[in-house]
N, C-alpha and C. Protein backbone atom coordinates (compact mmCIF):
# COMPACT_ATOMS: atom_id res chain seq x y z
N UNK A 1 109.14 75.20 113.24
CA UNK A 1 108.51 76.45 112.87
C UNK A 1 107.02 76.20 112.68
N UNK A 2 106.11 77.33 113.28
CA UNK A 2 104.84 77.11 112.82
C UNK A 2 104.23 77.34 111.68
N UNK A 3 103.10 76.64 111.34
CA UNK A 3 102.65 76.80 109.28
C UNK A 3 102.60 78.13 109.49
N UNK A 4 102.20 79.17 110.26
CA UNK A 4 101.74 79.88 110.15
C UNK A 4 102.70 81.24 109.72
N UNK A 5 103.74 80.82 110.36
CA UNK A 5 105.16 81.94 110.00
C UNK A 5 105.56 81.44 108.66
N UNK A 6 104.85 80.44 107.99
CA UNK A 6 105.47 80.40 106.22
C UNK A 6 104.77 81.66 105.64
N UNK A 7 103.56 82.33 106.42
CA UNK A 7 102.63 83.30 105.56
C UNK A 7 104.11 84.66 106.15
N UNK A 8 104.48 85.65 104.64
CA UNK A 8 105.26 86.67 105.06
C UNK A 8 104.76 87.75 106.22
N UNK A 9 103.37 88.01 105.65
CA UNK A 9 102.57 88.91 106.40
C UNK A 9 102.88 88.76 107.70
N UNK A 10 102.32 87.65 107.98
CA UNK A 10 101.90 86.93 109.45
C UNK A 10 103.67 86.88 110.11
N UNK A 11 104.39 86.67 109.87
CA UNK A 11 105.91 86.62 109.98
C UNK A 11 105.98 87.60 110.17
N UNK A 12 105.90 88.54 109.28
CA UNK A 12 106.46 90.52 109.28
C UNK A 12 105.79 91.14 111.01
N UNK A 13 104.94 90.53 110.86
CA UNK A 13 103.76 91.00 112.51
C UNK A 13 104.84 90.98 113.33
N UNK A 14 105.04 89.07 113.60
CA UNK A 14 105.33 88.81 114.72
C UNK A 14 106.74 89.07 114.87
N UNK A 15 107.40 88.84 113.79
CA UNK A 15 108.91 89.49 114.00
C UNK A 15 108.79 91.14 114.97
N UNK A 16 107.66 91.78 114.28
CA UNK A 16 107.75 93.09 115.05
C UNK A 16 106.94 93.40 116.24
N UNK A 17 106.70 92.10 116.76
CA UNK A 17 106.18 92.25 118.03
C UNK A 17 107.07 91.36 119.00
N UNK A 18 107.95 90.40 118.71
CA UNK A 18 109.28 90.49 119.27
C UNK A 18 110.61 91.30 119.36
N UNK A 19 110.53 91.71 118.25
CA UNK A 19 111.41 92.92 118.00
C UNK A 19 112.18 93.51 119.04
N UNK A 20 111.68 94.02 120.07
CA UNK A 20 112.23 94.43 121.56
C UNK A 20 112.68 93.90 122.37
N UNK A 21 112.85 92.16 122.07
CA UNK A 21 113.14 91.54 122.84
C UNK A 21 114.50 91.14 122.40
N UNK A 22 114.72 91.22 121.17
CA UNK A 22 116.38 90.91 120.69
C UNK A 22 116.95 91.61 121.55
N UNK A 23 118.38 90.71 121.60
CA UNK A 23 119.42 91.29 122.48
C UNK A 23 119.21 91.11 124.05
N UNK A 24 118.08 90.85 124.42
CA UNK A 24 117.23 90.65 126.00
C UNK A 24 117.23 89.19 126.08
N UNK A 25 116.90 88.42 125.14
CA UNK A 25 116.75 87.13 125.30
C UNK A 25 117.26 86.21 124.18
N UNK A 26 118.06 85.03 124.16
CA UNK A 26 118.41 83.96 123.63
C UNK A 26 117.75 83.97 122.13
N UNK A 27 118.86 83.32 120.80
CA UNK A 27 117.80 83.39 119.71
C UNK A 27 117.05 82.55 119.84
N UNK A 28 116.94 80.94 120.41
CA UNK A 28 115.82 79.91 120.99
C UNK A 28 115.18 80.61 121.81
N UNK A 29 114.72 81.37 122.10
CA UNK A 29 114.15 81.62 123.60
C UNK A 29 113.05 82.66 122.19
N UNK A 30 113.38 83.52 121.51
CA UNK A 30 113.01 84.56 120.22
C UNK A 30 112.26 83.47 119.55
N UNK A 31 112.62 82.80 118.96
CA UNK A 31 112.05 81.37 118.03
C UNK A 31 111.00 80.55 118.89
N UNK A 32 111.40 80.19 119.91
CA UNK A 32 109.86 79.76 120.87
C UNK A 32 108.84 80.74 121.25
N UNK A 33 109.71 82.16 121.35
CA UNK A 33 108.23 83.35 121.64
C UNK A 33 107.32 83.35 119.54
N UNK A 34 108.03 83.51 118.99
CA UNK A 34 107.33 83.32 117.68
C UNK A 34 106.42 82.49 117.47
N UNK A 35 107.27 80.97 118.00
CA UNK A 35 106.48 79.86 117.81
C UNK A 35 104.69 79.75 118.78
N UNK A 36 105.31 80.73 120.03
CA UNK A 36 104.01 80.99 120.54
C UNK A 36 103.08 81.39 120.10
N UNK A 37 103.54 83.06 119.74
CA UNK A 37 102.75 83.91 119.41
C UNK A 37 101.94 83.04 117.99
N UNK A 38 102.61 82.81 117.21
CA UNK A 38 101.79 82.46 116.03
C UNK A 38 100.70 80.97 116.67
N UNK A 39 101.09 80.18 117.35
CA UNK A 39 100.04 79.14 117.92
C UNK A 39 99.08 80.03 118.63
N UNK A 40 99.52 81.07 119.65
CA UNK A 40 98.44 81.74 119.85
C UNK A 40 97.18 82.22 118.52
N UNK A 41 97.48 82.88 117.89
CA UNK A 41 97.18 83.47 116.94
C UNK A 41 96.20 82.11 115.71
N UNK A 42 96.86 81.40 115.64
CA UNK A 42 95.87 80.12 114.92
C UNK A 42 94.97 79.38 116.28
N UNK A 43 95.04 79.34 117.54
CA UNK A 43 94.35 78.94 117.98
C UNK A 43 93.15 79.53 118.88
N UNK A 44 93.41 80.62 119.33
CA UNK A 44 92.61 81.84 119.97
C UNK A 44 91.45 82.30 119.34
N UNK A 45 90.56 82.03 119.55
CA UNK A 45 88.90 82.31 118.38
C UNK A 45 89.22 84.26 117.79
N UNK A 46 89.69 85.26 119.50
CA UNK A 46 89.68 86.12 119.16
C UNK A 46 90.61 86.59 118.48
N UNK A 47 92.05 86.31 118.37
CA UNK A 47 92.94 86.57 117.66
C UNK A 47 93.07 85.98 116.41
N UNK A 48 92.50 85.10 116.38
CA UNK A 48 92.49 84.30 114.62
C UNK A 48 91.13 85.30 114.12
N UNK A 49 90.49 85.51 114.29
CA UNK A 49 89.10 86.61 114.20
C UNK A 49 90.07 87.84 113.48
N UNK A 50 90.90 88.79 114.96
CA UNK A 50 91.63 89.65 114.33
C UNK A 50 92.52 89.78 113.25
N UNK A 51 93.18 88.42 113.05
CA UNK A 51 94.09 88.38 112.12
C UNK A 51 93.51 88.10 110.82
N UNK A 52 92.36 87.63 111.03
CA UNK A 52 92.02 87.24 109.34
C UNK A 52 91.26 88.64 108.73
N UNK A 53 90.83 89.64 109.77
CA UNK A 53 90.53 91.01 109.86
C UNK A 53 91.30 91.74 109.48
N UNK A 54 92.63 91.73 109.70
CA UNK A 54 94.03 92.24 109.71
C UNK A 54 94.65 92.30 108.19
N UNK A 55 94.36 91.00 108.00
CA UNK A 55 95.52 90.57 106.80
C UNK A 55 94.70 91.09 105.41
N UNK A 56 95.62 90.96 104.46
CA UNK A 56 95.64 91.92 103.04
C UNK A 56 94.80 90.72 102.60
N UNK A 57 93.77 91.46 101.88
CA UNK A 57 93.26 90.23 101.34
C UNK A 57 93.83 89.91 99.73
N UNK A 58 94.20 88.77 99.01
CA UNK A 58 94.70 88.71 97.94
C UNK A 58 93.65 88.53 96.98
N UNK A 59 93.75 89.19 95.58
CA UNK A 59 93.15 89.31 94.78
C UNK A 59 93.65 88.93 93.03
N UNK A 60 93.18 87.58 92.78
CA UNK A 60 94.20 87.13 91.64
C UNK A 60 93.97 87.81 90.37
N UNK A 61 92.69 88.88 90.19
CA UNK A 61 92.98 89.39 89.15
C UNK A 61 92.21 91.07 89.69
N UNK A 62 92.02 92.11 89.31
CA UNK A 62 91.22 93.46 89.46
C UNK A 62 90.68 93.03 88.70
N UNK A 63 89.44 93.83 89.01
CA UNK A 63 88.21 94.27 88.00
C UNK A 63 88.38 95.32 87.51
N UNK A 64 89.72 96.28 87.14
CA UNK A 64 89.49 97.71 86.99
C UNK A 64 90.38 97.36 85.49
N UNK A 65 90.29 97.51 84.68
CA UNK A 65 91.26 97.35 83.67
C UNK A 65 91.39 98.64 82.94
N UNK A 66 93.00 99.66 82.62
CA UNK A 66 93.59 100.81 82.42
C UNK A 66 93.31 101.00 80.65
N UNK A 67 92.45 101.58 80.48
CA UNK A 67 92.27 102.16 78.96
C UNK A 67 93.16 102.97 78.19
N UNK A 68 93.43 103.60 78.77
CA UNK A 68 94.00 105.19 77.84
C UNK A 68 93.89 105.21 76.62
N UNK A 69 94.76 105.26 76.00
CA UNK A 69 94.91 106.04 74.58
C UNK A 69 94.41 105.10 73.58
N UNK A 70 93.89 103.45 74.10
CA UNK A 70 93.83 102.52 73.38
C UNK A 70 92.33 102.26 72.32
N UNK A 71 91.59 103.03 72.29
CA UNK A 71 90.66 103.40 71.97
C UNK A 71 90.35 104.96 70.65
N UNK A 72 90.07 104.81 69.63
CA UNK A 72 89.57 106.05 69.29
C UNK A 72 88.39 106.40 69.40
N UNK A 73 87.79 107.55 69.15
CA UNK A 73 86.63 108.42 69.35
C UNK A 73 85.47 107.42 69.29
N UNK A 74 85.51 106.37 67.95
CA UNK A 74 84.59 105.65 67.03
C UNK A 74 84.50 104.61 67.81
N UNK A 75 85.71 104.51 68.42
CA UNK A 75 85.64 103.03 69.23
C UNK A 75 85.62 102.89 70.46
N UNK A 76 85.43 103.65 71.18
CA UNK A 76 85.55 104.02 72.82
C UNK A 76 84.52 103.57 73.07
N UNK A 77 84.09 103.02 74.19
CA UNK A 77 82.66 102.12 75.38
C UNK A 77 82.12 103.18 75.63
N UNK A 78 80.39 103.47 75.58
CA UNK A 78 79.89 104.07 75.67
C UNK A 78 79.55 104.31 77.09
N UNK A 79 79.66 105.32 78.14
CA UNK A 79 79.41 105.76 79.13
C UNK A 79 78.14 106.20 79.74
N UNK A 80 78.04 105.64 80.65
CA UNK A 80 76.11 106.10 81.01
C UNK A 80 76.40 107.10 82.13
N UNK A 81 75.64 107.58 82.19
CA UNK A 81 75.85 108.52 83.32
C UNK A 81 74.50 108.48 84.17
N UNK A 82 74.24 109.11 85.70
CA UNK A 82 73.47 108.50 86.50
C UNK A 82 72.24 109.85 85.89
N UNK A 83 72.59 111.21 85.26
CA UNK A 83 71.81 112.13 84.51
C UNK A 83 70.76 111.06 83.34
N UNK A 84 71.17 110.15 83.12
CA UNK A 84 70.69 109.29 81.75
C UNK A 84 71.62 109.95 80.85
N UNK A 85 72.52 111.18 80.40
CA UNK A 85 73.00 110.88 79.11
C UNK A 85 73.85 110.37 78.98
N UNK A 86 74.00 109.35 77.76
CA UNK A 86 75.25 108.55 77.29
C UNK A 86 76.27 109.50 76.19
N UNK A 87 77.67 108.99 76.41
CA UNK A 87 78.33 109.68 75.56
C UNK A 87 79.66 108.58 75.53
N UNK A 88 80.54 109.03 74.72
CA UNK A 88 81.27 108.11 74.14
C UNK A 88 82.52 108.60 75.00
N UNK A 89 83.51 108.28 75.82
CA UNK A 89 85.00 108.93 76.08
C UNK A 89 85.84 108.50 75.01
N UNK A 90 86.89 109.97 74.83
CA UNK A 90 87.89 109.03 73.77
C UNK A 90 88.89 109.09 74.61
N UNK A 91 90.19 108.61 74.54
CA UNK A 91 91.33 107.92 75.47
C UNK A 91 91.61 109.24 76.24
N UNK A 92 91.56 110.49 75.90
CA UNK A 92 92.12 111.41 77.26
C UNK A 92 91.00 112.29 77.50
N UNK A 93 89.78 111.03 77.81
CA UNK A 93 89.03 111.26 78.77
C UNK A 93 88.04 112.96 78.90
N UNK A 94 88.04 112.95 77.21
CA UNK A 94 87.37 114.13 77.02
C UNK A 94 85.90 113.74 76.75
N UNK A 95 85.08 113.92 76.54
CA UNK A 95 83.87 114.06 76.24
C UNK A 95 83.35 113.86 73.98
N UNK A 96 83.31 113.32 73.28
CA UNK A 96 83.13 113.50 72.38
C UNK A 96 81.91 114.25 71.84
C-alpha cells in the first residue's frame, strides 16, 4: 500500500475515482490502480500541487472561542467598533 492511502482524505478521493471500475476489474488489478493513482499523485509536480490545494487543511486549535451567557454586563470584553464607539456586550449579545 502506498504512504499516501494511510491519509483518509486522500483514500476517500481515490476510492472514488476507482469506484466505476469495481466489478469490471480484479480486486488486485483495483489495489494496483490505487497504488497508481496515489504514486501518481505524490510524484507529479502538477497533481501533488492540486492535491495539497485540494485537501482540508487541519487546524489544532480555532481562534474563535464561543462566549455566551458566560459573562455578565460588568464583566463582558469591551467591543470596539470601526465608528470608534466602544461598548460592553453582555452574553445575549445586546448592547449595554
Amino acid at each position: 500500500m502506498h504512504p499516501l492511502l494511510a491519509d483518509p482524505w486522500v483514500a476517500a478521493r481515490i476510492d472514488a475515482a476507482v469506484a466505476p471500475y469495481r466489478g469490471l476489474l480484479a480486486s488486485e488489478d483495483l489495489e494496483f490502480l490505487r497504488n497508481e493513482l496515489a504514486e501518481r499523485l505524490a510524484t507529479d509536480e502538477h497533481a501533488a500541487r492540486l492535491l495539497r490545494r485540494a485537501a482540508p487543511r487541519h487546524v489544532e486549535q480555532s481562534g474563535e472561542a464561543f462566549v455566551g451567557d458566560a459573562f455578565g454586563p460588568d464583566e463582558a470584553p469591551e467591543v470596539r467598533r470601526a465608528s470608534g464607539i466602544h461598548s460592553r456586550r453582555a452574553g445575549s449579545g445586546a448592547d449595554e
